[in-house]
C-alpha atoms as a PDB file:
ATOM      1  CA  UNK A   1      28.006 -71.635  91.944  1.00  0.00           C
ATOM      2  CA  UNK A   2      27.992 -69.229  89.095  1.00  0.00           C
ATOM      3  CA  UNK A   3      30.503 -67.121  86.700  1.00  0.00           C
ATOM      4  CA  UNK A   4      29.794 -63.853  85.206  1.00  0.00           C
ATOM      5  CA  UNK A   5      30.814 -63.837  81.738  1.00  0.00           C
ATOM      6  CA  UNK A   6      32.143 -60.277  80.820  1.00  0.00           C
ATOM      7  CA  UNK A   7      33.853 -60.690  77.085  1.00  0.00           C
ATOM      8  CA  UNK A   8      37.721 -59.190  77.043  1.00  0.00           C
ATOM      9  CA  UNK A   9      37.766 -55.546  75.902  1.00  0.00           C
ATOM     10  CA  UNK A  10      33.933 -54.739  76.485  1.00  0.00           C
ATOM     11  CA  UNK A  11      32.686 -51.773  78.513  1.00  0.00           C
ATOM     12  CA  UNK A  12      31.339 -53.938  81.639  1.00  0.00           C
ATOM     13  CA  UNK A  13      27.348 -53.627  82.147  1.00  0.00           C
ATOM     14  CA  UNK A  14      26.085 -51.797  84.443  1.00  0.00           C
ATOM     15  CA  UNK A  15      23.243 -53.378  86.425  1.00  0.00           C
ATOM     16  CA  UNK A  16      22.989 -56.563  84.981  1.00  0.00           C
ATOM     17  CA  UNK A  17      25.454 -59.206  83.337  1.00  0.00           C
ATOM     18  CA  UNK A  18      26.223 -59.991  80.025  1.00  0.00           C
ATOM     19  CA  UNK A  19      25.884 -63.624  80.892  1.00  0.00           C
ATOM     20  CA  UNK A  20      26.421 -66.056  83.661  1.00  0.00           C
ATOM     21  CA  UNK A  21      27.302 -69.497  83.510  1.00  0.00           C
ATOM     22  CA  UNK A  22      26.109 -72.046  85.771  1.00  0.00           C
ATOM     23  CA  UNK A  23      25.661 -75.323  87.284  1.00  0.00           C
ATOM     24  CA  UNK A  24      23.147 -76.773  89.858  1.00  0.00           C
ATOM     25  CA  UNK A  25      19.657 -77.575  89.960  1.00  0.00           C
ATOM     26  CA  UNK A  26      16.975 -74.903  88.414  1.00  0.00           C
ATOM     27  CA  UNK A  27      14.461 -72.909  89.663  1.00  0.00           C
ATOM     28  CA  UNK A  28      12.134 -71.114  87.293  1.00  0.00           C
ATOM     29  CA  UNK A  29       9.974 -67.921  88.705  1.00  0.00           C
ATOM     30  CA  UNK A  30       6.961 -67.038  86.266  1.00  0.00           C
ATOM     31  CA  UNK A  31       6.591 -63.870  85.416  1.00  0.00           C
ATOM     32  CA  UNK A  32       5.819 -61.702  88.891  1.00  0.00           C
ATOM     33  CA  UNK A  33       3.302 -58.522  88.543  1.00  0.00           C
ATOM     34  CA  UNK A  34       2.666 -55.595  91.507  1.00  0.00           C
ATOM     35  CA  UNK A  35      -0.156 -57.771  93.230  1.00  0.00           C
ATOM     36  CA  UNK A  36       0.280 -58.636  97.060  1.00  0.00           C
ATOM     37  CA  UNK A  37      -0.054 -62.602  98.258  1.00  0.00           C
ATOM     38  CA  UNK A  38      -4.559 -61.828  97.892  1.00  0.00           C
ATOM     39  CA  UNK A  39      -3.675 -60.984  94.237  1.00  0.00           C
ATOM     40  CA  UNK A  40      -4.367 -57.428  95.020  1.00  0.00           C
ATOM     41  CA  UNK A  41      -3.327 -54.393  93.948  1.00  0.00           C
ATOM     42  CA  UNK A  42      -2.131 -52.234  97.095  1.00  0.00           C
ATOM     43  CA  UNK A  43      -0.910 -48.927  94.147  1.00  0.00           C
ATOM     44  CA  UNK A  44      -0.594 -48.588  91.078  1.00  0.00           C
ATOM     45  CA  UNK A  45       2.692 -46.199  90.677  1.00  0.00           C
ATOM     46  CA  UNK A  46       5.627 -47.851  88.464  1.00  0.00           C
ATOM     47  CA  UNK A  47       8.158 -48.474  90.796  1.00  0.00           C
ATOM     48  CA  UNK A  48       5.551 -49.297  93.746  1.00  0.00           C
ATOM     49  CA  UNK A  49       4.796 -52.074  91.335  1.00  0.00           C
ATOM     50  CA  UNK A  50       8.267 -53.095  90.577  1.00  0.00           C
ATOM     51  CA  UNK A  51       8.942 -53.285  93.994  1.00  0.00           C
ATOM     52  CA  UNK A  52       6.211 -55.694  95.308  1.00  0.00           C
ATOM     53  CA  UNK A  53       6.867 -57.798  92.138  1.00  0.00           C
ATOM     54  CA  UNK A  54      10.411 -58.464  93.455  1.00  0.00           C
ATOM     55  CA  UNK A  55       9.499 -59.267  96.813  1.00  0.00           C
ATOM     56  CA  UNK A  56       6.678 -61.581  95.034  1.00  0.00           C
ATOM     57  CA  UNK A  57      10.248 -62.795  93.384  1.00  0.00           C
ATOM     58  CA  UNK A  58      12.304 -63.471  96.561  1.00  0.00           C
ATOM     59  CA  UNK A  59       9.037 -65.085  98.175  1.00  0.00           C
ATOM     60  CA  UNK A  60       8.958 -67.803  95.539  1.00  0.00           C
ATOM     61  CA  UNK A  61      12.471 -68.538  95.510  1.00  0.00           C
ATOM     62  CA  UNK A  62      12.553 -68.838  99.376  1.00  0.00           C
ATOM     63  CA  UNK A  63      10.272 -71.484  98.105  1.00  0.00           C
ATOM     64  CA  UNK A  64      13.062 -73.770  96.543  1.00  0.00           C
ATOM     65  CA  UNK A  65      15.538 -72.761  99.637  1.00  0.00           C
ATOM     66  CA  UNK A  66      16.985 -70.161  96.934  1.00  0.00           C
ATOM     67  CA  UNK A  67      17.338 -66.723  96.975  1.00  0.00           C
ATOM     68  CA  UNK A  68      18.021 -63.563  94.885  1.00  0.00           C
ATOM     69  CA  UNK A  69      21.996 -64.274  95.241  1.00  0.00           C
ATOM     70  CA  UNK A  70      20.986 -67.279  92.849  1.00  0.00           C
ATOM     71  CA  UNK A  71      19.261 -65.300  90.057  1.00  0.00           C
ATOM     72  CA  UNK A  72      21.083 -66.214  86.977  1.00  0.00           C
ATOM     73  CA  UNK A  73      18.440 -64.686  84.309  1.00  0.00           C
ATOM     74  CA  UNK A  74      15.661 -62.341  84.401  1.00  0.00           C
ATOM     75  CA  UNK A  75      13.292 -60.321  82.257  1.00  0.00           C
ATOM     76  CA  UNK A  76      11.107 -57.249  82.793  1.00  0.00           C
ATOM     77  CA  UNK A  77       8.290 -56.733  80.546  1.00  0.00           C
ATOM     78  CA  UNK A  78       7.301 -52.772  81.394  1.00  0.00           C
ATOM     79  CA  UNK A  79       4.432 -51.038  79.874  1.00  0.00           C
ATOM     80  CA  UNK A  80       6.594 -47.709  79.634  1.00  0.00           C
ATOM     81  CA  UNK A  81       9.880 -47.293  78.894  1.00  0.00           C
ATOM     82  CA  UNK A  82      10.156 -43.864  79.487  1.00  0.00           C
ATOM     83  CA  UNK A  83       8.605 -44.505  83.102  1.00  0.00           C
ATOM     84  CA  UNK A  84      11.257 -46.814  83.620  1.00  0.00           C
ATOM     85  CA  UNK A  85      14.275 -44.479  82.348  1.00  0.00           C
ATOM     86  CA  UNK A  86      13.256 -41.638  84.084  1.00  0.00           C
ATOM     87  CA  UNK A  87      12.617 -43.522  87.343  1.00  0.00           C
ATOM     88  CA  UNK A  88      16.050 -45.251  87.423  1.00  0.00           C
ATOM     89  CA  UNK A  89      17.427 -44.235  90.416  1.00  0.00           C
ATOM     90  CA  UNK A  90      14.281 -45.053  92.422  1.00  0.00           C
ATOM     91  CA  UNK A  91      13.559 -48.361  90.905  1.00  0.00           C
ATOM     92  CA  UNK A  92      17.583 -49.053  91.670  1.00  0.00           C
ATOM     93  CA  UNK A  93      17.666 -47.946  94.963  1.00  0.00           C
ATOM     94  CA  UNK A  94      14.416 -50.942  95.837  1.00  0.00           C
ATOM     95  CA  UNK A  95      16.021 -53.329  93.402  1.00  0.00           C
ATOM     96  CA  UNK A  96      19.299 -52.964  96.061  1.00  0.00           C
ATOM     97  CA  UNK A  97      16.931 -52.911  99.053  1.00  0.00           C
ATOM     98  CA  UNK A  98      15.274 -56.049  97.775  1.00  0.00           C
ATOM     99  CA  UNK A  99      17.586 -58.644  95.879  1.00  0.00           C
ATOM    100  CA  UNK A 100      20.765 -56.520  96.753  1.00  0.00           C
ATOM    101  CA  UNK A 101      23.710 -56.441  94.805  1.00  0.00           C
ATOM    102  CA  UNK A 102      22.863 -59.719  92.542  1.00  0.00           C
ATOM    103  CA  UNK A 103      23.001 -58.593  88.609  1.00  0.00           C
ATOM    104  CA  UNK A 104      21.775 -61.616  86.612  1.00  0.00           C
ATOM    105  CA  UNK A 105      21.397 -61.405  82.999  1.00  0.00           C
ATOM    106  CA  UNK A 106      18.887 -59.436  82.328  1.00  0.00           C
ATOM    107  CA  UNK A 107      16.507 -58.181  79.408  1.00  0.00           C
ATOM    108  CA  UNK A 108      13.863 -55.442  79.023  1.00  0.00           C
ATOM    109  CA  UNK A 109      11.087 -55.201  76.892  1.00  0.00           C
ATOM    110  CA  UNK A 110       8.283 -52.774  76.628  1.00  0.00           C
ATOM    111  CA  UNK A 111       4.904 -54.532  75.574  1.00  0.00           C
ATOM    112  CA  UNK A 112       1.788 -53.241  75.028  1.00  0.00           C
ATOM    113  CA  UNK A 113      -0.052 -54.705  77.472  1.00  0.00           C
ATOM    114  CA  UNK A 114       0.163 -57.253  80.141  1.00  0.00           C
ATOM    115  CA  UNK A 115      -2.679 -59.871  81.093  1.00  0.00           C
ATOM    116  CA  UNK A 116      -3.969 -58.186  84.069  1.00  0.00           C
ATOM    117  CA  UNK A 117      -5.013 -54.332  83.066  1.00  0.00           C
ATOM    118  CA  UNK A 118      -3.235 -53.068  86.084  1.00  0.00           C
ATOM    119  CA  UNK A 119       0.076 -54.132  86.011  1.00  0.00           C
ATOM    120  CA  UNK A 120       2.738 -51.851  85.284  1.00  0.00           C
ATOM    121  CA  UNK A 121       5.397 -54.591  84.801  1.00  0.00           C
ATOM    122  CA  UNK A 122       6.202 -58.079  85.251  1.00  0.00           C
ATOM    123  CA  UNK A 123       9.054 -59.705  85.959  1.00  0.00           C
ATOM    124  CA  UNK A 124      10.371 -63.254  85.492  1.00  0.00           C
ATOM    125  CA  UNK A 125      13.485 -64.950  86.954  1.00  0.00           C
ATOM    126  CA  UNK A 126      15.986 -68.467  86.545  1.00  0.00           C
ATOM    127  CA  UNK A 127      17.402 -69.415  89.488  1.00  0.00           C
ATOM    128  CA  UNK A 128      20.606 -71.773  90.047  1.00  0.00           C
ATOM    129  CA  UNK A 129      21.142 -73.121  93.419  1.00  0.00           C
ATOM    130  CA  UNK A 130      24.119 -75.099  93.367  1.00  0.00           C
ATOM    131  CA  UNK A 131      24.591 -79.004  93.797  1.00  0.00           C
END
């Protein structure tokens, strides 16, 4: 289905690939924030957050009869970085509960806002379910 690309001589990532390459047919997941299926809010702690916006994530694949073993790409947009860092282990730990042990390649970025005020992050994914 897919191949993790890990250059010859580099430190391997930890967490996340340096790139995957792939063949199959696409599935795109918008950008998922901390809101239940209502569009609610049930908290608004960090990794609370992160951790309904995956399962928002795995819901929508289940959609295309994918799941998080097809992730090939995803990005976080976080409103603190330093939330994020120091809450590593804790936001790992439900990232492994969630989509397990499936490391696409991945990208962070901190912004200064996201559209709905009470988001903490949100997350989007590519998907590549083979033929």
């Amino acid at each position: 289905m897919f191949h993790v690309l890990q250059p010859e001589g580099w430190v391997p990532a930890k967490g996340y690939a340096n790139g995957i390459e792939a063949r199959g047919r696409l599935v795109f997941v918008a950008g998922m924030i901390g809101w239940n299926a209502q569009g609610q809010f049930e908290t608004d702690d960090f990794v609370g957050q992160c951790r309904q916006a995956m399962q928002n994530i795995v819901a929508t694949l289940a959609c295309a009869g994918a799941g998080p073993q097809h992730m090939t790409r995803m990005t976080w947009y976080i409103k603190d970085k330093k939330e994020y860092l120091a809450r590593g282990r804790e936001l790992g730990k439900a990232y492994q509960e969630i989509l397990g042990r499936n490391y696409p390649a991945m990208t962070l970025i901190q912004v200064v806002d996201l559209l709905e005020d009470r988001a903490q992050v949100e997350i989007e994914v590519t998907a590549v379910v083979s033929d």
